[in-house]
C-alpha atoms as a PDB file:
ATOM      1  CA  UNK A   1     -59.053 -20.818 -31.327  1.00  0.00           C
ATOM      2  CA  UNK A   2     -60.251 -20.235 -27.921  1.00  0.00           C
ATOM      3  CA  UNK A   3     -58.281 -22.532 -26.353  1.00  0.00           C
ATOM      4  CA  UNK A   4     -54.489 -21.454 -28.128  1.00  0.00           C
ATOM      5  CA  UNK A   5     -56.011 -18.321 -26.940  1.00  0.00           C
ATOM      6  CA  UNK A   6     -56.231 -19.208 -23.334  1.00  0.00           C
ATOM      7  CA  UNK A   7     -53.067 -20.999 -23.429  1.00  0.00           C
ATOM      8  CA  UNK A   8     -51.644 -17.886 -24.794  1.00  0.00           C
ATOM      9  CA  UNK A   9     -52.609 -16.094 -22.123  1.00  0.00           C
ATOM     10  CA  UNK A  10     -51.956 -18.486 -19.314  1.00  0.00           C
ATOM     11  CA  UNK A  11     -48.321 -18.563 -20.863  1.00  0.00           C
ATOM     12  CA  UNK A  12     -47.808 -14.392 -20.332  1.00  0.00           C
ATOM     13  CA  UNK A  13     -49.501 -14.857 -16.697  1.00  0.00           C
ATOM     14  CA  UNK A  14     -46.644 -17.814 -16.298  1.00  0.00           C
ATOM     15  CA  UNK A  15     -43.920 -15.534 -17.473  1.00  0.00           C
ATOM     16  CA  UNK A  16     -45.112 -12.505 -15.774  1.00  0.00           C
ATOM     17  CA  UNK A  17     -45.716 -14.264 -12.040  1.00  0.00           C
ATOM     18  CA  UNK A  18     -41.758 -15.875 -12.601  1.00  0.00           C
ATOM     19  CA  UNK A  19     -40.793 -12.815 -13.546  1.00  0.00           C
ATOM     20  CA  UNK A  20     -42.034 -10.989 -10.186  1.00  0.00           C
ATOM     21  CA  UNK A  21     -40.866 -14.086  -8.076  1.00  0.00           C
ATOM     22  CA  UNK A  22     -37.506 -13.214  -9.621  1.00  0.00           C
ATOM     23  CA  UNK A  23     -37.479  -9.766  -8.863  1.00  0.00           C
ATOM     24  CA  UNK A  24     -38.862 -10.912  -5.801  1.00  0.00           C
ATOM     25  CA  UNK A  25     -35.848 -12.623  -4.874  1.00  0.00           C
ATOM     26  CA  UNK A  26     -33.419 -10.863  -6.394  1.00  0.00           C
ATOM     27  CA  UNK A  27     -35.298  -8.069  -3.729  1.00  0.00           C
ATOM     28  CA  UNK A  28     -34.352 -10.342  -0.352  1.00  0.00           C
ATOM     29  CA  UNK A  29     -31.358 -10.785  -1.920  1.00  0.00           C
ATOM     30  CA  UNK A  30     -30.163  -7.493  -1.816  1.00  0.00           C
ATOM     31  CA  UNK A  31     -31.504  -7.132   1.381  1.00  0.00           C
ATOM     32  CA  UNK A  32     -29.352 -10.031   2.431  1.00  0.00           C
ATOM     33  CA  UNK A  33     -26.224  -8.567   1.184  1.00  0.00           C
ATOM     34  CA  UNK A  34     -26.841  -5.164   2.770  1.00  0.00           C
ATOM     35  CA  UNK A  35     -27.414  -6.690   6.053  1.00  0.00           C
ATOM     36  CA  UNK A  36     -24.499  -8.673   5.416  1.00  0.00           C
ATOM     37  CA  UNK A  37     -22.639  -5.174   5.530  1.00  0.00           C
ATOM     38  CA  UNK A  38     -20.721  -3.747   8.774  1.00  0.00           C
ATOM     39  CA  UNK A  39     -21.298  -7.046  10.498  1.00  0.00           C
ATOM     40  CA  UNK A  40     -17.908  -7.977  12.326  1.00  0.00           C
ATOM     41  CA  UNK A  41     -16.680 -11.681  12.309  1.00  0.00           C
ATOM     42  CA  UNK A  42     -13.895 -13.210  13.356  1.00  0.00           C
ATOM     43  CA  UNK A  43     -10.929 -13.948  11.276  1.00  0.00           C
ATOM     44  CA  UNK A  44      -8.350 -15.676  13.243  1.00  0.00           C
ATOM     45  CA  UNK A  45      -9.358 -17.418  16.439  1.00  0.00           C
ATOM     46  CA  UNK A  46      -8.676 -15.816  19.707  1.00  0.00           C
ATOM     47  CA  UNK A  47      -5.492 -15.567  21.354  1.00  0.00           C
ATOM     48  CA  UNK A  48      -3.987 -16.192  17.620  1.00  0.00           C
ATOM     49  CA  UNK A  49      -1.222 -13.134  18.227  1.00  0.00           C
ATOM     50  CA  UNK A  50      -0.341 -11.085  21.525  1.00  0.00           C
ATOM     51  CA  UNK A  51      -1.682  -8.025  22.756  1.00  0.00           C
ATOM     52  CA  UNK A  52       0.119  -6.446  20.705  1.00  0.00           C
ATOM     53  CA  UNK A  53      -1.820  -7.135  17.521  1.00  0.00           C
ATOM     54  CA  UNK A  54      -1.489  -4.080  15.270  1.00  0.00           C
ATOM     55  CA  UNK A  55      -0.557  -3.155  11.823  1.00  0.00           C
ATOM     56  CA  UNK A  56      -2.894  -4.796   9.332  1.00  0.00           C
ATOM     57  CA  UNK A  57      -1.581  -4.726   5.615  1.00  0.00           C
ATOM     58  CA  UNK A  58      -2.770  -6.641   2.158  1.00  0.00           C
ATOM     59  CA  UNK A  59      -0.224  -7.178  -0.507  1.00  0.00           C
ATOM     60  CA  UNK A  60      -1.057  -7.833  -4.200  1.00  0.00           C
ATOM     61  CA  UNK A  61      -2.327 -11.244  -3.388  1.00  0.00           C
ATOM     62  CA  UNK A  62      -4.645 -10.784  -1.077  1.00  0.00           C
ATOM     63  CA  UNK A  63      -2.911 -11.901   1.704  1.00  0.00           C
ATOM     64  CA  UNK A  64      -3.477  -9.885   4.591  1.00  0.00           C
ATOM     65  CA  UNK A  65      -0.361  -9.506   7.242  1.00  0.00           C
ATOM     66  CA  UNK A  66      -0.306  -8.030  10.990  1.00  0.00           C
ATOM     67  CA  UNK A  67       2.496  -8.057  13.444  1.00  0.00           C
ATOM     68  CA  UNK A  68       2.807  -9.636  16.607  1.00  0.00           C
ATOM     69  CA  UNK A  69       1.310 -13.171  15.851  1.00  0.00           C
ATOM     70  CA  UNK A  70       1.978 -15.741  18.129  1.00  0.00           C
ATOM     71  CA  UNK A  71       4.829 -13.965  20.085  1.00  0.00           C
ATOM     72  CA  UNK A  72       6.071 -10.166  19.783  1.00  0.00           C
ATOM     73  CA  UNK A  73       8.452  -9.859  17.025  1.00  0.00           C
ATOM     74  CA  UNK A  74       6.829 -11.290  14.698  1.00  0.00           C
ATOM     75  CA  UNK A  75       4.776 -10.682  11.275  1.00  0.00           C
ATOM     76  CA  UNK A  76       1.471 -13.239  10.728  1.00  0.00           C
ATOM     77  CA  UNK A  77      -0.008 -13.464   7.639  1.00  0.00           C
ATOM     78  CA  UNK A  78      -3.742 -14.782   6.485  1.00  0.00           C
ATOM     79  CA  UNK A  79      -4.282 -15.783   2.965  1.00  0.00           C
ATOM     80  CA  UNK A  80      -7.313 -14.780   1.031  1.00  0.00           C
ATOM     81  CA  UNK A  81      -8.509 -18.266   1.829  1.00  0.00           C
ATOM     82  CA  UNK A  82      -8.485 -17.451   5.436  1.00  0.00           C
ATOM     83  CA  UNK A  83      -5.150 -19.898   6.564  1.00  0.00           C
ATOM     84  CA  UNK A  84      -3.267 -18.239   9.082  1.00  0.00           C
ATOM     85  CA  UNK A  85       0.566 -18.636  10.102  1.00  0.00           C
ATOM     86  CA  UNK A  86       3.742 -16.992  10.850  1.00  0.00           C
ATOM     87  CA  UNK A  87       5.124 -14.691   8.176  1.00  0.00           C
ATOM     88  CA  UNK A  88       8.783 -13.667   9.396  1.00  0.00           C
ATOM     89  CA  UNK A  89      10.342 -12.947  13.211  1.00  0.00           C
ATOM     90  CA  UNK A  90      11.911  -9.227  13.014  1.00  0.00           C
ATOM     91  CA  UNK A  91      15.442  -8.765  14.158  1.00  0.00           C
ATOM     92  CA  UNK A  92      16.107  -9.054  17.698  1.00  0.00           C
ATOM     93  CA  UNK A  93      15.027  -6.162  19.678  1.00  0.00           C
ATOM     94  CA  UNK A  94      12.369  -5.238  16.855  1.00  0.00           C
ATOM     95  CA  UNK A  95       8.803  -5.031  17.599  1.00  0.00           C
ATOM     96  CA  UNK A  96       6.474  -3.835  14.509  1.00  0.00           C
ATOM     97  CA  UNK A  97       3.593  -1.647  14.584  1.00  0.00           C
ATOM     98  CA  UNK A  98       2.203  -0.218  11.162  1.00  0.00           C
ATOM     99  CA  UNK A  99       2.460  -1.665   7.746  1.00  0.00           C
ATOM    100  CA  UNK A 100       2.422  -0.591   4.328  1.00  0.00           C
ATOM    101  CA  UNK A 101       3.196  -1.890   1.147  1.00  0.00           C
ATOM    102  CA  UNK A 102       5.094   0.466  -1.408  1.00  0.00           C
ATOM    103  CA  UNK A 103       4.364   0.350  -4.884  1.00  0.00           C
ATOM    104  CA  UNK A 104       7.043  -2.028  -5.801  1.00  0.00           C
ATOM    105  CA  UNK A 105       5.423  -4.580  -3.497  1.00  0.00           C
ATOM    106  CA  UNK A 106       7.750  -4.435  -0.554  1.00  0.00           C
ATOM    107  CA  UNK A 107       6.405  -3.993   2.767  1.00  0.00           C
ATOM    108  CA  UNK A 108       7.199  -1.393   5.133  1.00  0.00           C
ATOM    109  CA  UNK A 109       7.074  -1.821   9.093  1.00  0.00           C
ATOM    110  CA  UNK A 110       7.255   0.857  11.814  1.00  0.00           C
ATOM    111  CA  UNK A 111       9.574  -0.696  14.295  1.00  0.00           C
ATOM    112  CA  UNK A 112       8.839   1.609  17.458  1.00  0.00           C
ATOM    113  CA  UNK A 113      11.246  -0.264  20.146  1.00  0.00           C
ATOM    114  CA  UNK A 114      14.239   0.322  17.493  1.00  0.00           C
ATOM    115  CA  UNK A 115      13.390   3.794  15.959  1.00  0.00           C
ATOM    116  CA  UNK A 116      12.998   2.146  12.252  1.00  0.00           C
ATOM    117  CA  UNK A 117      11.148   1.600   9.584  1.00  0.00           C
ATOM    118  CA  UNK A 118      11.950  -1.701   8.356  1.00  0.00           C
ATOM    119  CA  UNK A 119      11.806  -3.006   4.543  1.00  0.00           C
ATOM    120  CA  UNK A 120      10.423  -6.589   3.940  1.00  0.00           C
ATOM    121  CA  UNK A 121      11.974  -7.801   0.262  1.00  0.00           C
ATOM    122  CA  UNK A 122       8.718 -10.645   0.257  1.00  0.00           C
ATOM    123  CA  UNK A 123      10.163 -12.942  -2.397  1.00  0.00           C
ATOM    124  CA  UNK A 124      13.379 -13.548  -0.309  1.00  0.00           C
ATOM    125  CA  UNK A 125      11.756 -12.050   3.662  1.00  0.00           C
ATOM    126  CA  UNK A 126      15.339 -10.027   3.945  1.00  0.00           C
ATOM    127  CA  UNK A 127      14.923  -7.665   6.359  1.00  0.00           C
ATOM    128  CA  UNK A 128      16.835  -4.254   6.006  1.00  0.00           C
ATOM    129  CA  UNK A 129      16.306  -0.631   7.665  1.00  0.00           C
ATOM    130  CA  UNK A 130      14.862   2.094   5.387  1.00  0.00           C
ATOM    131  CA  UNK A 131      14.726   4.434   7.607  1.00  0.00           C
ATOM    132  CA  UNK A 132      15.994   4.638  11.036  1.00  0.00           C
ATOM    133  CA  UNK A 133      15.989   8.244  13.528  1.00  0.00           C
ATOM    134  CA  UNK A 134      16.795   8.078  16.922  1.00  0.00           C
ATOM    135  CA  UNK A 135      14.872  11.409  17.510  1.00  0.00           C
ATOM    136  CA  UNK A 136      11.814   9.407  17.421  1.00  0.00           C
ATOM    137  CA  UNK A 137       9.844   8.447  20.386  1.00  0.00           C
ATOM    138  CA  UNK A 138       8.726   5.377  18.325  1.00  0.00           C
ATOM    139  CA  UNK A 139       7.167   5.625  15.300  1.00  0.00           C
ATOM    140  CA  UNK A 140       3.347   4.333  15.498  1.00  0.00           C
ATOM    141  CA  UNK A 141       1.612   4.373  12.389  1.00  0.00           C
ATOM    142  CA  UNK A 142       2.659   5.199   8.760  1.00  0.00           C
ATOM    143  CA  UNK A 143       0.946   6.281   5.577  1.00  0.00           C
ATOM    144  CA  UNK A 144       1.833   6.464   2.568  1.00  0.00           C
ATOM    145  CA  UNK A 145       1.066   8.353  -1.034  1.00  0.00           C
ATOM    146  CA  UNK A 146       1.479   8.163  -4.760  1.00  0.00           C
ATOM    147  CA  UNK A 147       4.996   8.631  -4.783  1.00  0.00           C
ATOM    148  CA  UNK A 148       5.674   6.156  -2.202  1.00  0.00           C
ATOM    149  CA  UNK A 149       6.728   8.878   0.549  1.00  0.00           C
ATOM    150  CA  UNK A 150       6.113   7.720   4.455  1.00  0.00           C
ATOM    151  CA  UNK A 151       4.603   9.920   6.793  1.00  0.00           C
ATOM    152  CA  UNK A 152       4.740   8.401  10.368  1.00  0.00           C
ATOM    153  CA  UNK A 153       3.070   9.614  13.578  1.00  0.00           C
ATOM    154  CA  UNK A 154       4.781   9.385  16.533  1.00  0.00           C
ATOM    155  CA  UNK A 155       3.082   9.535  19.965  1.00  0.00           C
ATOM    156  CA  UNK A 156       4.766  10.144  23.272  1.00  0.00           C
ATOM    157  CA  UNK A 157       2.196   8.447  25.612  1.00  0.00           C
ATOM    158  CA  UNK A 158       3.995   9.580  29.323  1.00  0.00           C
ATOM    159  CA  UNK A 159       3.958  13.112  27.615  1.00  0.00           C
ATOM    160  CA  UNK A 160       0.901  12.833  26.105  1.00  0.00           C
ATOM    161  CA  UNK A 161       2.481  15.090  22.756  1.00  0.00           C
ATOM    162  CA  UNK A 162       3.076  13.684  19.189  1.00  0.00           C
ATOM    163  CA  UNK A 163       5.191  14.233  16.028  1.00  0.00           C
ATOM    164  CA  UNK A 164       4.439  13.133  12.125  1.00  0.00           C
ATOM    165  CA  UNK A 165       7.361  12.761   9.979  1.00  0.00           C
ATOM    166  CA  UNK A 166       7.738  12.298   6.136  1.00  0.00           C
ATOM    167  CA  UNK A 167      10.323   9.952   5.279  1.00  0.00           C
ATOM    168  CA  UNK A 168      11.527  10.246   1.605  1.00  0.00           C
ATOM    169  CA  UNK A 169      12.990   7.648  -0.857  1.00  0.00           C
ATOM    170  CA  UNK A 170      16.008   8.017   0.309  1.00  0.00           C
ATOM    171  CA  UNK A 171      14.971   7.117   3.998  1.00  0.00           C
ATOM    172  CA  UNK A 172      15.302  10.598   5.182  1.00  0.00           C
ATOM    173  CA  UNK A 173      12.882  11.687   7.741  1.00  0.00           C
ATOM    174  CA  UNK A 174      12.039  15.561   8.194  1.00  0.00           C
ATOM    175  CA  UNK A 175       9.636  16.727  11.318  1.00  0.00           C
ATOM    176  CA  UNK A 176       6.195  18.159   9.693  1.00  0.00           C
ATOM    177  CA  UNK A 177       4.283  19.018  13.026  1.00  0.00           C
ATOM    178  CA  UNK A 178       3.940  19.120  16.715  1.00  0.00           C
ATOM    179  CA  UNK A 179       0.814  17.864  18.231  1.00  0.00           C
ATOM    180  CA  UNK A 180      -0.962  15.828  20.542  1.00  0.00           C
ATOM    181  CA  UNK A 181      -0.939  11.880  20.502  1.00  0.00           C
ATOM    182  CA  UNK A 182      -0.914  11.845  16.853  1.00  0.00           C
ATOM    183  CA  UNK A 183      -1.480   7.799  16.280  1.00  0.00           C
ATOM    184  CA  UNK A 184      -3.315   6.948  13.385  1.00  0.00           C
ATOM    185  CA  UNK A 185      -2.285   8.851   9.848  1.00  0.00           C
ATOM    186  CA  UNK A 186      -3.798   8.750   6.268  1.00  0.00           C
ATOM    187  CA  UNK A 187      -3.491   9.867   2.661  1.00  0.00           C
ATOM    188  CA  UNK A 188      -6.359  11.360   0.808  1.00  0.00           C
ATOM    189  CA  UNK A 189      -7.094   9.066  -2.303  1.00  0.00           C
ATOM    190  CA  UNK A 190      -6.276  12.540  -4.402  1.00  0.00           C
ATOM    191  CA  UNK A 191      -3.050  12.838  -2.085  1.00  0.00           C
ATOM    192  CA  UNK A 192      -4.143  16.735  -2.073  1.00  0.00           C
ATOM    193  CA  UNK A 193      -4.634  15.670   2.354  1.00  0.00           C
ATOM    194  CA  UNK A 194      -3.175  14.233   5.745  1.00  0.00           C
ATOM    195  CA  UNK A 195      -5.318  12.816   7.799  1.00  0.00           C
ATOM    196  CA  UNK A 196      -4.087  12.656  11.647  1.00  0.00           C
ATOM    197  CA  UNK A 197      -5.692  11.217  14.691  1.00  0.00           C
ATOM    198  CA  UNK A 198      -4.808  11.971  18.311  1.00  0.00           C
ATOM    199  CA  UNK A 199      -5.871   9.192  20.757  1.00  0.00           C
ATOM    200  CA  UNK A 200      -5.515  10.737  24.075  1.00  0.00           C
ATOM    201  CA  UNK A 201      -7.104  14.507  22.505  1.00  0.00           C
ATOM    202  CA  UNK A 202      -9.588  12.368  20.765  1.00  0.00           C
ATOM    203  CA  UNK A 203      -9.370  14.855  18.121  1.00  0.00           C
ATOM    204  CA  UNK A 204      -9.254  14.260  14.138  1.00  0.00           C
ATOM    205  CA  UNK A 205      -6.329  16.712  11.970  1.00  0.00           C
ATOM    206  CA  UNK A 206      -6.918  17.128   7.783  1.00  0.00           C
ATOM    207  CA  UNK A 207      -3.859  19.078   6.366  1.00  0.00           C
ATOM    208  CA  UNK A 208      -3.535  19.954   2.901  1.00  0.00           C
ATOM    209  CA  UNK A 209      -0.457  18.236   1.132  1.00  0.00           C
ATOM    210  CA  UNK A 210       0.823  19.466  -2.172  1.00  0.00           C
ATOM    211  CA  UNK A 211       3.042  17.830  -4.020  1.00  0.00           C
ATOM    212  CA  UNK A 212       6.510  17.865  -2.282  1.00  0.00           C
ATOM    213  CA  UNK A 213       5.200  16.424   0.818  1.00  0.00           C
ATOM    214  CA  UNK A 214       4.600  19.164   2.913  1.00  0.00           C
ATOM    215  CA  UNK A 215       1.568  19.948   4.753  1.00  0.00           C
ATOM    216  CA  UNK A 216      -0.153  23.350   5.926  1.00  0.00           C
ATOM    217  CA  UNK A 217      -3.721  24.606   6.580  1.00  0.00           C
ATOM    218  CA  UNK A 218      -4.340  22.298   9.772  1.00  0.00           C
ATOM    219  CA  UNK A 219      -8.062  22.166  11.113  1.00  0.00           C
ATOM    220  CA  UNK A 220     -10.138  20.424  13.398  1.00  0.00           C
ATOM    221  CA  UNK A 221     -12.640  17.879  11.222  1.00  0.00           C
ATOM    222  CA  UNK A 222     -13.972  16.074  13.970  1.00  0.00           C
ATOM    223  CA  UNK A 223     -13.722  15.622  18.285  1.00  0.00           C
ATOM    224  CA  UNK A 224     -15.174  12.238  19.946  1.00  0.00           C
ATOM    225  CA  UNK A 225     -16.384  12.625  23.525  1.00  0.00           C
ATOM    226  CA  UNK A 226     -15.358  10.027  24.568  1.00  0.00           C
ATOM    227  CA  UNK A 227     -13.133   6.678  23.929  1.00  0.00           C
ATOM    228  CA  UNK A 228      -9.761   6.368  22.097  1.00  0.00           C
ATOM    229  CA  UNK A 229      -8.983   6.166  18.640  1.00  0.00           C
ATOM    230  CA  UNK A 230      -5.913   4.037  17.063  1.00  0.00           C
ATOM    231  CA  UNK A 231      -5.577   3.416  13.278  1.00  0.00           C
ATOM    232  CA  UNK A 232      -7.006   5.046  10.348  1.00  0.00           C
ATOM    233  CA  UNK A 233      -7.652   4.285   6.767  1.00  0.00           C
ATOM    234  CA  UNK A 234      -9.373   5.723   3.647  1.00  0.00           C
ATOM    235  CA  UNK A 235     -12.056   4.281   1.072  1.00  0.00           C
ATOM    236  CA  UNK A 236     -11.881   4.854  -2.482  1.00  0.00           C
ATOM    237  CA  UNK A 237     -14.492   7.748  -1.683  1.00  0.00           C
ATOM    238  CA  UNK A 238     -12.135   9.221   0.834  1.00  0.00           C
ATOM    239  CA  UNK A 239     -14.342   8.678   3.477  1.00  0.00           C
ATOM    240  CA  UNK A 240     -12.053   7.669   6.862  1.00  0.00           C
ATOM    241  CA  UNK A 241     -12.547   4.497   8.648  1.00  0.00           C
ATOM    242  CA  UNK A 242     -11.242   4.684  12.725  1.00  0.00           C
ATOM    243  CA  UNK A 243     -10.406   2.111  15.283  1.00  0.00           C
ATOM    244  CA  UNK A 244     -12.427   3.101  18.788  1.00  0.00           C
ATOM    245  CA  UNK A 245     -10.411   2.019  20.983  1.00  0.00           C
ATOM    246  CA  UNK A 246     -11.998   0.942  24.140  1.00  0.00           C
ATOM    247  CA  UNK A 247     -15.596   1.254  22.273  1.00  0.00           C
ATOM    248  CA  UNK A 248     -15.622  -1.695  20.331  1.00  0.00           C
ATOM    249  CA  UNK A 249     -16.059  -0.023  17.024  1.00  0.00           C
ATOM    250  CA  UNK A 250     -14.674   1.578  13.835  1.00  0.00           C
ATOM    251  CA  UNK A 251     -16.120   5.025  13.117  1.00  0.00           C
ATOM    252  CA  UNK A 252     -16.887   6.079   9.559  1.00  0.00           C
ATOM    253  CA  UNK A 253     -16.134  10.022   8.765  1.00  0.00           C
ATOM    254  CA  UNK A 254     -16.741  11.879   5.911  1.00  0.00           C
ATOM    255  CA  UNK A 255     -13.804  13.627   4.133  1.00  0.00           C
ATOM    256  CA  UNK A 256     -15.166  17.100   6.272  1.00  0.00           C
ATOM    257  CA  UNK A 257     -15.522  15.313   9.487  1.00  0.00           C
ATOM    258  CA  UNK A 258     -19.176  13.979   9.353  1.00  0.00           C
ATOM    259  CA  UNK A 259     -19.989  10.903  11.246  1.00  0.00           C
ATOM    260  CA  UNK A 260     -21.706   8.149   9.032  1.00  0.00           C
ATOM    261  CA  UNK A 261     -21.504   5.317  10.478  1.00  0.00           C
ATOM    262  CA  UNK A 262     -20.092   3.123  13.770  1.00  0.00           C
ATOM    263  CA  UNK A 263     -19.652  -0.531  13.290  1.00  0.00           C
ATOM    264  CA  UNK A 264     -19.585  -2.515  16.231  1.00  0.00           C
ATOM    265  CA  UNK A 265     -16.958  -4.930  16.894  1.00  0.00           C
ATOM    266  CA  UNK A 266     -16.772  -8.045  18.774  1.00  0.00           C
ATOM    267  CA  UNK A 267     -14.038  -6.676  20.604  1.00  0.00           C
ATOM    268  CA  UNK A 268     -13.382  -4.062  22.560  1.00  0.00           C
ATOM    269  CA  UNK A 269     -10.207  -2.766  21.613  1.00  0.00           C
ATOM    270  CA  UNK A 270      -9.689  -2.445  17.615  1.00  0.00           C
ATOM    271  CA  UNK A 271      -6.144  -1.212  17.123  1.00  0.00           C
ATOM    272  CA  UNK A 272      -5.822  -0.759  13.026  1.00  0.00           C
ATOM    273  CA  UNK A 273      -7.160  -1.259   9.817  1.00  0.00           C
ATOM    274  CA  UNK A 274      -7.172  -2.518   6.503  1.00  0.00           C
ATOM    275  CA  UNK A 275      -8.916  -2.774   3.420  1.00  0.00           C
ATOM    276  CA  UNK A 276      -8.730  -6.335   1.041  1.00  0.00           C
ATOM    277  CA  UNK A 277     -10.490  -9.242  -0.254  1.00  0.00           C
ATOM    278  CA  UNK A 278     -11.218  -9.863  -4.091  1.00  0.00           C
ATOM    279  CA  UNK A 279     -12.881  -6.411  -4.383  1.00  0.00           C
ATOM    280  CA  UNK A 280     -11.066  -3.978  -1.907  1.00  0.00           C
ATOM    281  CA  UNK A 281     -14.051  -4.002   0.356  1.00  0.00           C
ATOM    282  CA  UNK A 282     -13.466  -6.327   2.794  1.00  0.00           C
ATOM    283  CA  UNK A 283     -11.884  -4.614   5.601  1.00  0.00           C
ATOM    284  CA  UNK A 284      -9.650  -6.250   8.058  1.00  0.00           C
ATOM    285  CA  UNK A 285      -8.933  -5.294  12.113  1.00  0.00           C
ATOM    286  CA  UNK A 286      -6.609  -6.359  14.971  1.00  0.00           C
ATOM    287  CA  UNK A 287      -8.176  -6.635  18.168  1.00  0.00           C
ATOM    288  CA  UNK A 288      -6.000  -6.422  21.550  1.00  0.00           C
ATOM    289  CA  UNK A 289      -8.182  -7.929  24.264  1.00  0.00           C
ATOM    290  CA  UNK A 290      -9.273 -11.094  21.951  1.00  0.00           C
ATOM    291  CA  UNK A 291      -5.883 -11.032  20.176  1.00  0.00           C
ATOM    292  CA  UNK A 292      -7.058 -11.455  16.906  1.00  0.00           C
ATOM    293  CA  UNK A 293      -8.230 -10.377  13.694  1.00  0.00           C
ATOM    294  CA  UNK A 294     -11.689  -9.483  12.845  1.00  0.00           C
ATOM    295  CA  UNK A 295     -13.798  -8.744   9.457  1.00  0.00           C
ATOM    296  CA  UNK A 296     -16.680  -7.047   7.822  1.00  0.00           C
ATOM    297  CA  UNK A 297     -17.629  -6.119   3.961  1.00  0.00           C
ATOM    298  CA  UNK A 298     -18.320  -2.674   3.341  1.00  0.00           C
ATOM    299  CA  UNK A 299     -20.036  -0.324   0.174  1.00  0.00           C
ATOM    300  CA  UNK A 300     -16.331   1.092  -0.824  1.00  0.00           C
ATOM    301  CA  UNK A 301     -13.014  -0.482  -1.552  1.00  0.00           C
ATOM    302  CA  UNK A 302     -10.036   0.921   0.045  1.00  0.00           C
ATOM    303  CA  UNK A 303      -8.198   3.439  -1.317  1.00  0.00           C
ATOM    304  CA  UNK A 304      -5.170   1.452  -1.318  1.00  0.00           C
ATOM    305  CA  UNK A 305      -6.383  -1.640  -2.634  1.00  0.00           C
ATOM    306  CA  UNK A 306      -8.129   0.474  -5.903  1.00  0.00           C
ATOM    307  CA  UNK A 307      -4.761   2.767  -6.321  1.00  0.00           C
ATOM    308  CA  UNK A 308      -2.792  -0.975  -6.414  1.00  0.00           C
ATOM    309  CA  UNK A 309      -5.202  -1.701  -9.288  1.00  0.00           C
ATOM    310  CA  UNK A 310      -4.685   1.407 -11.897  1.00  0.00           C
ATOM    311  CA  UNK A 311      -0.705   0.799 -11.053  1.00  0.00           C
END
């Protein structure tokens, strides 16, 4: 009797020390993982696409594209495995800058040398203009919401001024606003906001956007002293994650303005953002000065990448 007895209770001190080694580990585990977070690594390997790297994107597969690999002109893609090549060469004369993908799965790309936003059908890579306005000093970046409407910024860098557009269905674009060096632009994930960046004024715009597309109420959310911004992208949460441009990092905001968070990069001179991976929260950044892509995981998925999913 004794001895069942002090097997007994040998057994519970057994369970009861593997059950704290678990928790134990499961602990530094979790600590592992959240120091895993906001680290930076590289994607692609340096020199992979020009200076000109911009525009990152991910489609319905994962697949993450950004223009300018290899040679200007062009559109690079990198699967979700992490292989890297040459998507499609633009049209002669065409150099891309922002993408998005519309909710049909065709991706749309800011041409700024040609004045166009180009459609991408991606089962057969034709090329057509969706929109084109020679009006336009370029456009930079676009954005775009529920209903699939565009809203590009458009800097003039000798003037140091800026315009955002909205550019319908139909391809029609109408002038929304007159600014500084609006560059990168954003949709709230409850497309009640615009969200507009001005590189050279440092400054960040919200607007409220009701439901035709048009925006009012403009204020001032939030003013870096120093250091230039680029593009601009939203979690799930709506929180807004900026490209420094010149620091070497991506700035997390708050919806009102707050500063959460700066993640270093490994270069310098992050131009845009994107948000991908299996769970929407691996985010994805062109770099100029290495010419390449970069990487890090973050809490939130993007609130592209979780709108893609309820579709």
């Amino acid at each position: 009797m004794a001895t069942s007895s002090l097997l007994f209770n040998n057994r519970k001190e057994l369970k009861a020390l593997a059950l704290t080694l678990l928790l134990s580990s499961g602990t530094f585990y979790s600590q592992a993982q959240s120091k895993a977070l906001f680290q930076s690594v590289e994607l692609t390997s340096v020199n992979s696409f020009t200076r000109g790297a911009e525009g990152p994107a991910v489609d319905s597969k994962g697949t993450v594209y950004a223009v300018n690999y290899g040679k200007e002109g062009t559109i690079g893609q990198v699967t979700i495995d992490g292989k890297a090549g040459l998507f499609i060469e633009l049209p002669a004369g065409s150099v891309g800058n922002g993408i998005r993908f519309d909710s049909k799965g065709n991706m749309l790309v800011a041409d700024y040398t040609r004045h166009n936003v180009l459609k991408v059908d991606m089962r057969s890579k034709q090329i057509s203009v969706f929109a084109h306005n020679p009006e336009m000093s370029q456009p930079n970046d676009i954005a775009i919401d529920s209903k699939d409407r565009l809203y590009a910024s458009d800097p003039n860098w000798k003037e140091g001024t800026g315009r955002i557009w909205r550019i319908d269905l139909d391809g029609k674009s109408t002038l929304l606003e007159t600014m500084g060096t609006a560059n990168g632009i954003e949709v709230s994930p409850d497309n009640k906001y615009l969200y507009v960046n001005e590189s050279i004024q440092r400054k960040v715009w919200k607007y409220d956007l009701n439901v035709k597309g048009e925006i009012s109420n403009k204020r001032l959310i939030h003013e870096f002293p120093d250091f230039g911004m680029d593009g601009m992208r939203c979690d799930a949460e709506g929180n807004l994650y900026i490209t420094r441009h010149g620091k070497g990092a991506v700035a997390i905001l708050s919806p009102e303005g707050k500063l959460l968070r700066e993640i270093p990069t490994i270069g310098k001179l992050p131009s845009n953002i994107a948000f991908g991976g299996n769970d929407g929260r691996t985010v994805y950044i062109t770099l100029q000065d290495r010419r390449n892509m970069e990487s890090f995981r973050v809490e939130n998925p993007g609130r592209e990448w979780k709108m893609s999913k309820v579709k």
